[in-house]
PDB file of N, CA and C in Angstrom:
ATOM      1  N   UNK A   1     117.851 127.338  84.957  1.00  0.00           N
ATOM      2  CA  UNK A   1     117.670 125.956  85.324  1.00  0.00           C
ATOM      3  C   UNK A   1     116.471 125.425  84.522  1.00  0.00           C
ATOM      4  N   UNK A   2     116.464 123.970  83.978  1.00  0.00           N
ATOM      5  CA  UNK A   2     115.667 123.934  82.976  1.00  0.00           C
ATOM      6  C   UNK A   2     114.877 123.236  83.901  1.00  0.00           C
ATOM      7  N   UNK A   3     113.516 122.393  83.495  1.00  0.00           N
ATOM      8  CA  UNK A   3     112.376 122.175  84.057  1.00  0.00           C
ATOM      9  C   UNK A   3     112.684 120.492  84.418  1.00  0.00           C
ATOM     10  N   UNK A   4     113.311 120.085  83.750  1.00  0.00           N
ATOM     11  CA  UNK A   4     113.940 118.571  83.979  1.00  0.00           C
ATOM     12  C   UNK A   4     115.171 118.660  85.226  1.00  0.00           C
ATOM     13  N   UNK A   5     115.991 119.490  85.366  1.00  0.00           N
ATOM     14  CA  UNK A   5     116.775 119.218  86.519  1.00  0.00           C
ATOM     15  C   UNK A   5     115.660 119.964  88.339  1.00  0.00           C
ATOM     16  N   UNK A   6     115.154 120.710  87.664  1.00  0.00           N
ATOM     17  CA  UNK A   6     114.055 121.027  89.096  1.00  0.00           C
ATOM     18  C   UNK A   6     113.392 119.764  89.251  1.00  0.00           C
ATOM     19  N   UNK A   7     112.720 119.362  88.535  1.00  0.00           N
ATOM     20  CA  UNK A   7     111.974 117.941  88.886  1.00  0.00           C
ATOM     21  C   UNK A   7     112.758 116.981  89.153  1.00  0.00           C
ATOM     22  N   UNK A   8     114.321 116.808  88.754  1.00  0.00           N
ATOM     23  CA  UNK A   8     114.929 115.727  89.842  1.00  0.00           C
ATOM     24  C   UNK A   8     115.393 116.276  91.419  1.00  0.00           C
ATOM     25  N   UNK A   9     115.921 117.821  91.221  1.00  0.00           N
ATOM     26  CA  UNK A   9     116.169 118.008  93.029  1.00  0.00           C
ATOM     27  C   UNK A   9     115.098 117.807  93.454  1.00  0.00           C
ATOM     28  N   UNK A  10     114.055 118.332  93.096  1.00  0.00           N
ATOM     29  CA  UNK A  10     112.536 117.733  93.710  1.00  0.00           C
ATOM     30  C   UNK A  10     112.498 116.682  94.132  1.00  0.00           C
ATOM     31  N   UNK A  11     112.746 115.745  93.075  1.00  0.00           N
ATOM     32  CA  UNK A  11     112.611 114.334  93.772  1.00  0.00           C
ATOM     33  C   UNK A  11     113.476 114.001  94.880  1.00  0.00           C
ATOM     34  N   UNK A  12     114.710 114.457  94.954  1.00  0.00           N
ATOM     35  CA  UNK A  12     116.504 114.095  95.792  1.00  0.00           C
ATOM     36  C   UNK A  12     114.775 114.403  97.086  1.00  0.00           C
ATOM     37  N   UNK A  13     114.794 116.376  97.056  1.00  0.00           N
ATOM     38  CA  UNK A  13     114.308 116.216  98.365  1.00  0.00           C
ATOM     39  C   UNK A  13     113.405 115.592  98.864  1.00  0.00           C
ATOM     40  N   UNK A  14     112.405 114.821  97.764  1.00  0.00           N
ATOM     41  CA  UNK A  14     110.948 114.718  98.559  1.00  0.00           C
ATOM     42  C   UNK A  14     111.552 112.995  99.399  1.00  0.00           C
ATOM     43  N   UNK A  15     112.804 112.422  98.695  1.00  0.00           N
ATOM     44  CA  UNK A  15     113.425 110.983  99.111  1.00  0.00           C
ATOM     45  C   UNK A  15     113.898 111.038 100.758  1.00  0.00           C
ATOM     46  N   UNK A  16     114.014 112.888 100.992  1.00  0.00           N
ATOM     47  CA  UNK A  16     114.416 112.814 102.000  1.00  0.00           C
ATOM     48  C   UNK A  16     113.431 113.209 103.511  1.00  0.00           C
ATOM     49  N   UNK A  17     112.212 112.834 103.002  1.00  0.00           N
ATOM     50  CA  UNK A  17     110.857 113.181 103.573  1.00  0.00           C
ATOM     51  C   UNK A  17     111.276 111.508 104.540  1.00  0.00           C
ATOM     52  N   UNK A  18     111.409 111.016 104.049  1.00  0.00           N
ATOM     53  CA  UNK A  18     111.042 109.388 104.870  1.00  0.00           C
ATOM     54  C   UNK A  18     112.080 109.394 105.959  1.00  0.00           C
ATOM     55  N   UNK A  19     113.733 109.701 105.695  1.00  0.00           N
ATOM     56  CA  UNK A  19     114.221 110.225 106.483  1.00  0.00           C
ATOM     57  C   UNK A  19     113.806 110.932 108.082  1.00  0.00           C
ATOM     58  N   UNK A  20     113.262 112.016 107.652  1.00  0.00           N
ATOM     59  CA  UNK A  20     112.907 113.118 108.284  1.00  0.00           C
ATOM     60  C   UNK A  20     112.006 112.172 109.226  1.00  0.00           C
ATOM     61  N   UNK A  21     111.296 111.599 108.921  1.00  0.00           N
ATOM     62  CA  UNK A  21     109.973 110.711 109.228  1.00  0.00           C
ATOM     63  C   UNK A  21     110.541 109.436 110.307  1.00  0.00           C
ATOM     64  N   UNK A  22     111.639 108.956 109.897  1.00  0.00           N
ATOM     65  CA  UNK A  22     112.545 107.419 110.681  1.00  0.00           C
ATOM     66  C   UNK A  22     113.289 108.360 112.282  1.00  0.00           C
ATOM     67  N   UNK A  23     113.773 109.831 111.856  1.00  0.00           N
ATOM     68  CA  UNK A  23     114.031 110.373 113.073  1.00  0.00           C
ATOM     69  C   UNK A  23     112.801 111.013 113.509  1.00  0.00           C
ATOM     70  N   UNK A  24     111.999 110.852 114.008  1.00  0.00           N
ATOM     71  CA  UNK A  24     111.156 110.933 114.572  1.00  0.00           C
ATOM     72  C   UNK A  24     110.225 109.833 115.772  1.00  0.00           C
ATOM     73  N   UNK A  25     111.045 108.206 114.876  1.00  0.00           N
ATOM     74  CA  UNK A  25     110.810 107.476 115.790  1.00  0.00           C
ATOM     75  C   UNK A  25     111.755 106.970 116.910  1.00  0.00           C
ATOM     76  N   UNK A  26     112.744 107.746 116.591  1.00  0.00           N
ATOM     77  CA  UNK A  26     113.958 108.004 117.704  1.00  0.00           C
ATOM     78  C   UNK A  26     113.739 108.593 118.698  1.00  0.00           C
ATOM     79  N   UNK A  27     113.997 107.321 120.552  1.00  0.00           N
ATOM     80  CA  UNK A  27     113.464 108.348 121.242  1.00  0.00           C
ATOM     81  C   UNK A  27     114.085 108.684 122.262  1.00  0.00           C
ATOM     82  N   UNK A  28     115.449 109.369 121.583  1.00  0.00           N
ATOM     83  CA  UNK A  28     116.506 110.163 122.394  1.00  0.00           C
ATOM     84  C   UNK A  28     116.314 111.521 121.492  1.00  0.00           C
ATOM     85  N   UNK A  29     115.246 111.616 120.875  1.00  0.00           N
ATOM     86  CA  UNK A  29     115.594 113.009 120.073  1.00  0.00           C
ATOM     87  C   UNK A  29     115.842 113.981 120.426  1.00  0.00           C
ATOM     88  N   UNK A  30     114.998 114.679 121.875  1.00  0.00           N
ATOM     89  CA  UNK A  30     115.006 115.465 122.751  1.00  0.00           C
ATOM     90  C   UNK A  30     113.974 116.438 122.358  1.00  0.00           C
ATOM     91  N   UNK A  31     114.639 117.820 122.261  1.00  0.00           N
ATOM     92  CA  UNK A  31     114.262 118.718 121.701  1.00  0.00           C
ATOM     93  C   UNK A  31     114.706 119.402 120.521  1.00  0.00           C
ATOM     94  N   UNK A  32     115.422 118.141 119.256  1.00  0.00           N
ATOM     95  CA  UNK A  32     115.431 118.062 118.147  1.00  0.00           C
ATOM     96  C   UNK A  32     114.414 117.992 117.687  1.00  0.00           C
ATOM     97  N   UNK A  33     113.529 117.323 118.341  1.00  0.00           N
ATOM     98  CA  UNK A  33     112.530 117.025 117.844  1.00  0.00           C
ATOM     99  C   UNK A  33     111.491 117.787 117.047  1.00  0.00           C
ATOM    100  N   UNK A  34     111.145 118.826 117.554  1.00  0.00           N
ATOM    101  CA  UNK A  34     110.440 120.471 116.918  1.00  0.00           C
ATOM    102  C   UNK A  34     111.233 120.789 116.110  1.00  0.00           C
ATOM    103  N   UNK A  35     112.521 120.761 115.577  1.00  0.00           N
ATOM    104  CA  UNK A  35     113.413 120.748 114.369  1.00  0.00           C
ATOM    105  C   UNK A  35     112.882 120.144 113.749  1.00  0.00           C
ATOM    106  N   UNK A  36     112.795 118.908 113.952  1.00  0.00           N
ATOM    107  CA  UNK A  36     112.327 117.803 112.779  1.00  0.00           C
ATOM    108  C   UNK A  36     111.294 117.749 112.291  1.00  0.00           C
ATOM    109  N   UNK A  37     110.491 118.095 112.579  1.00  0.00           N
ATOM    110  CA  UNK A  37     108.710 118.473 113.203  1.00  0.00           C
ATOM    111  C   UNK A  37     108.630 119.798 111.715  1.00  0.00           C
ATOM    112  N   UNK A  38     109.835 120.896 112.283  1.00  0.00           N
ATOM    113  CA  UNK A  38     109.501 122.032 111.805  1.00  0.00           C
ATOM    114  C   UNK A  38     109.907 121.645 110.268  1.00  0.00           C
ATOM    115  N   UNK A  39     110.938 121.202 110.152  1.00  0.00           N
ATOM    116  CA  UNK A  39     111.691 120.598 109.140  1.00  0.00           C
ATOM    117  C   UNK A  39     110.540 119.832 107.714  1.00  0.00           C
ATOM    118  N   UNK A  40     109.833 118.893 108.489  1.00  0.00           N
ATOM    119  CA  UNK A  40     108.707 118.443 107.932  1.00  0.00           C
ATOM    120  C   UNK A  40     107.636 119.222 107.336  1.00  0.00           C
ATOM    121  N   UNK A  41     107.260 119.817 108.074  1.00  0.00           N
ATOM    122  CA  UNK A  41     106.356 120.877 107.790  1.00  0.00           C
ATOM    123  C   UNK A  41     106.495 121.343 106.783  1.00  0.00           C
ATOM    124  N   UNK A  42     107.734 122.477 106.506  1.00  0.00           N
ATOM    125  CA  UNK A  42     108.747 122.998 105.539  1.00  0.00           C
ATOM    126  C   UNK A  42     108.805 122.065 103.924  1.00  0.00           C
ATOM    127  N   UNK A  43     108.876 121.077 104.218  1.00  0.00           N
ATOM    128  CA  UNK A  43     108.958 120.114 103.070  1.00  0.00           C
ATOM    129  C   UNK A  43     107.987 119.966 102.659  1.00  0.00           C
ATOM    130  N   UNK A  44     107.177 119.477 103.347  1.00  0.00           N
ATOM    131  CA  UNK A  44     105.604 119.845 102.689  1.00  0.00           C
ATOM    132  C   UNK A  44     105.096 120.491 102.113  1.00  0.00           C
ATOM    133  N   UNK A  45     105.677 122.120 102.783  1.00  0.00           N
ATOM    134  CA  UNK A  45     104.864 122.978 101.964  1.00  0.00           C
ATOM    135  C   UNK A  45     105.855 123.203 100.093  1.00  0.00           C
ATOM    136  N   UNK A  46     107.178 122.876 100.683  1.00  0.00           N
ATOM    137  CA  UNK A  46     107.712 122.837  99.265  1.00  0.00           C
ATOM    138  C   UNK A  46     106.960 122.406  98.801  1.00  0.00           C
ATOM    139  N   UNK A  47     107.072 120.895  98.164  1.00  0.00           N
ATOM    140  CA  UNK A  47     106.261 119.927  97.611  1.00  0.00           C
ATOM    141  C   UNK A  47     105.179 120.373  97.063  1.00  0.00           C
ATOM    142  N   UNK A  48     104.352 120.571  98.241  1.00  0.00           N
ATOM    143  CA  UNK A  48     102.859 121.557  97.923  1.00  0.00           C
ATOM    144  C   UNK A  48     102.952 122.839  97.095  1.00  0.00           C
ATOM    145  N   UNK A  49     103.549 123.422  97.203  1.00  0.00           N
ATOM    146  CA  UNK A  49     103.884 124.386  96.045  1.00  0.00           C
ATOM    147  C   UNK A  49     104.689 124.339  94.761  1.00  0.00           C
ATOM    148  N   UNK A  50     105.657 123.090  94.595  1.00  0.00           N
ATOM    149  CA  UNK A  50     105.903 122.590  93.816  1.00  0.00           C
ATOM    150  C   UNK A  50     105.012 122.255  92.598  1.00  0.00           C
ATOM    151  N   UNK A  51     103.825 121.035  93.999  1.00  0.00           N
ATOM    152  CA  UNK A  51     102.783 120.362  92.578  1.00  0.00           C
ATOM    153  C   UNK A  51     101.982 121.356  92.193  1.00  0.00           C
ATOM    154  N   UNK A  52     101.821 122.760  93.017  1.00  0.00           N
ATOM    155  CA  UNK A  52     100.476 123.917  92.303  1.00  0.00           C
ATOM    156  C   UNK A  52     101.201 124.768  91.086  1.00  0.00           C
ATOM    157  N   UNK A  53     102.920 124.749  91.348  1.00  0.00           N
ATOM    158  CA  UNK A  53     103.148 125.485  90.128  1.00  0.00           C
ATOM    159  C   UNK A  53     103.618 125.138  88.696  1.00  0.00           C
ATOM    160  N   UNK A  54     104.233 123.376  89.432  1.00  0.00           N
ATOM    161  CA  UNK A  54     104.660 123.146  87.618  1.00  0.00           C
ATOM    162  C   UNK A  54     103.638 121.798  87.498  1.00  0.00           C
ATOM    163  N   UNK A  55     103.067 121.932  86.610  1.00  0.00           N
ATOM    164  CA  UNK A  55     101.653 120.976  86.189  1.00  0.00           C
ATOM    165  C   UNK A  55     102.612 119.574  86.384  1.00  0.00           C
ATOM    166  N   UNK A  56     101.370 118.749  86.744  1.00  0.00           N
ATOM    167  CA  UNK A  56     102.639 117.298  86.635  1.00  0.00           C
ATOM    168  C   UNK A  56     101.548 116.644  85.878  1.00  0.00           C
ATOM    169  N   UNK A  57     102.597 115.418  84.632  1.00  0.00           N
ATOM    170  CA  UNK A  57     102.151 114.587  84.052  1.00  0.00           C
ATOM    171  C   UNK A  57     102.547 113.370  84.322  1.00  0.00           C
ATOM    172  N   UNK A  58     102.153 112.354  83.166  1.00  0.00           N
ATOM    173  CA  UNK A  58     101.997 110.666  83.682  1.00  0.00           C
ATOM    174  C   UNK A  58     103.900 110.574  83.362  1.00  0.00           C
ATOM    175  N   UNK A  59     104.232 110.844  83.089  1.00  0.00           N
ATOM    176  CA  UNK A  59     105.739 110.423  83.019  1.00  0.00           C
ATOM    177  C   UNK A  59     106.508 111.698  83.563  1.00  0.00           C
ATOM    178  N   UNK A  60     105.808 112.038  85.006  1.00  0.00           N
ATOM    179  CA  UNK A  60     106.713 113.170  86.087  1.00  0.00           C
ATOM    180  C   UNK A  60     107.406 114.613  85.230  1.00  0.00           C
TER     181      UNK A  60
END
């Protein structure tokens, strides 16, 4: 996989951070909710390990 298609699933997932974020202000979630919670978390730390391993520049 070359370094240009990782940096777009990257992007698909990080689009789906706000998502993650809109069910949360749903408040029939129940006890989805720690899913979503955990879910978040998870993405983060992708991300976060994402930006420590492939250097990012001014044009992504």
């Amino acid at each position: 996989m070359d370094l240009q298609t990782i940096k777009d699933r990257i992007a698909v997932v990080q689009s789906k951070r706000d998502y993650l974020l809109s069910l949360l202000e749903q408040p029939n979630l129940g006890t989805l909710r720690i899913d979503v919670n955990q879910a978040l978390e998870e993405l983060d730390d992708l991300i976060d390990e994402y930006r420590r391993t492939i250097p990012q520049t001014g044009n992504n």
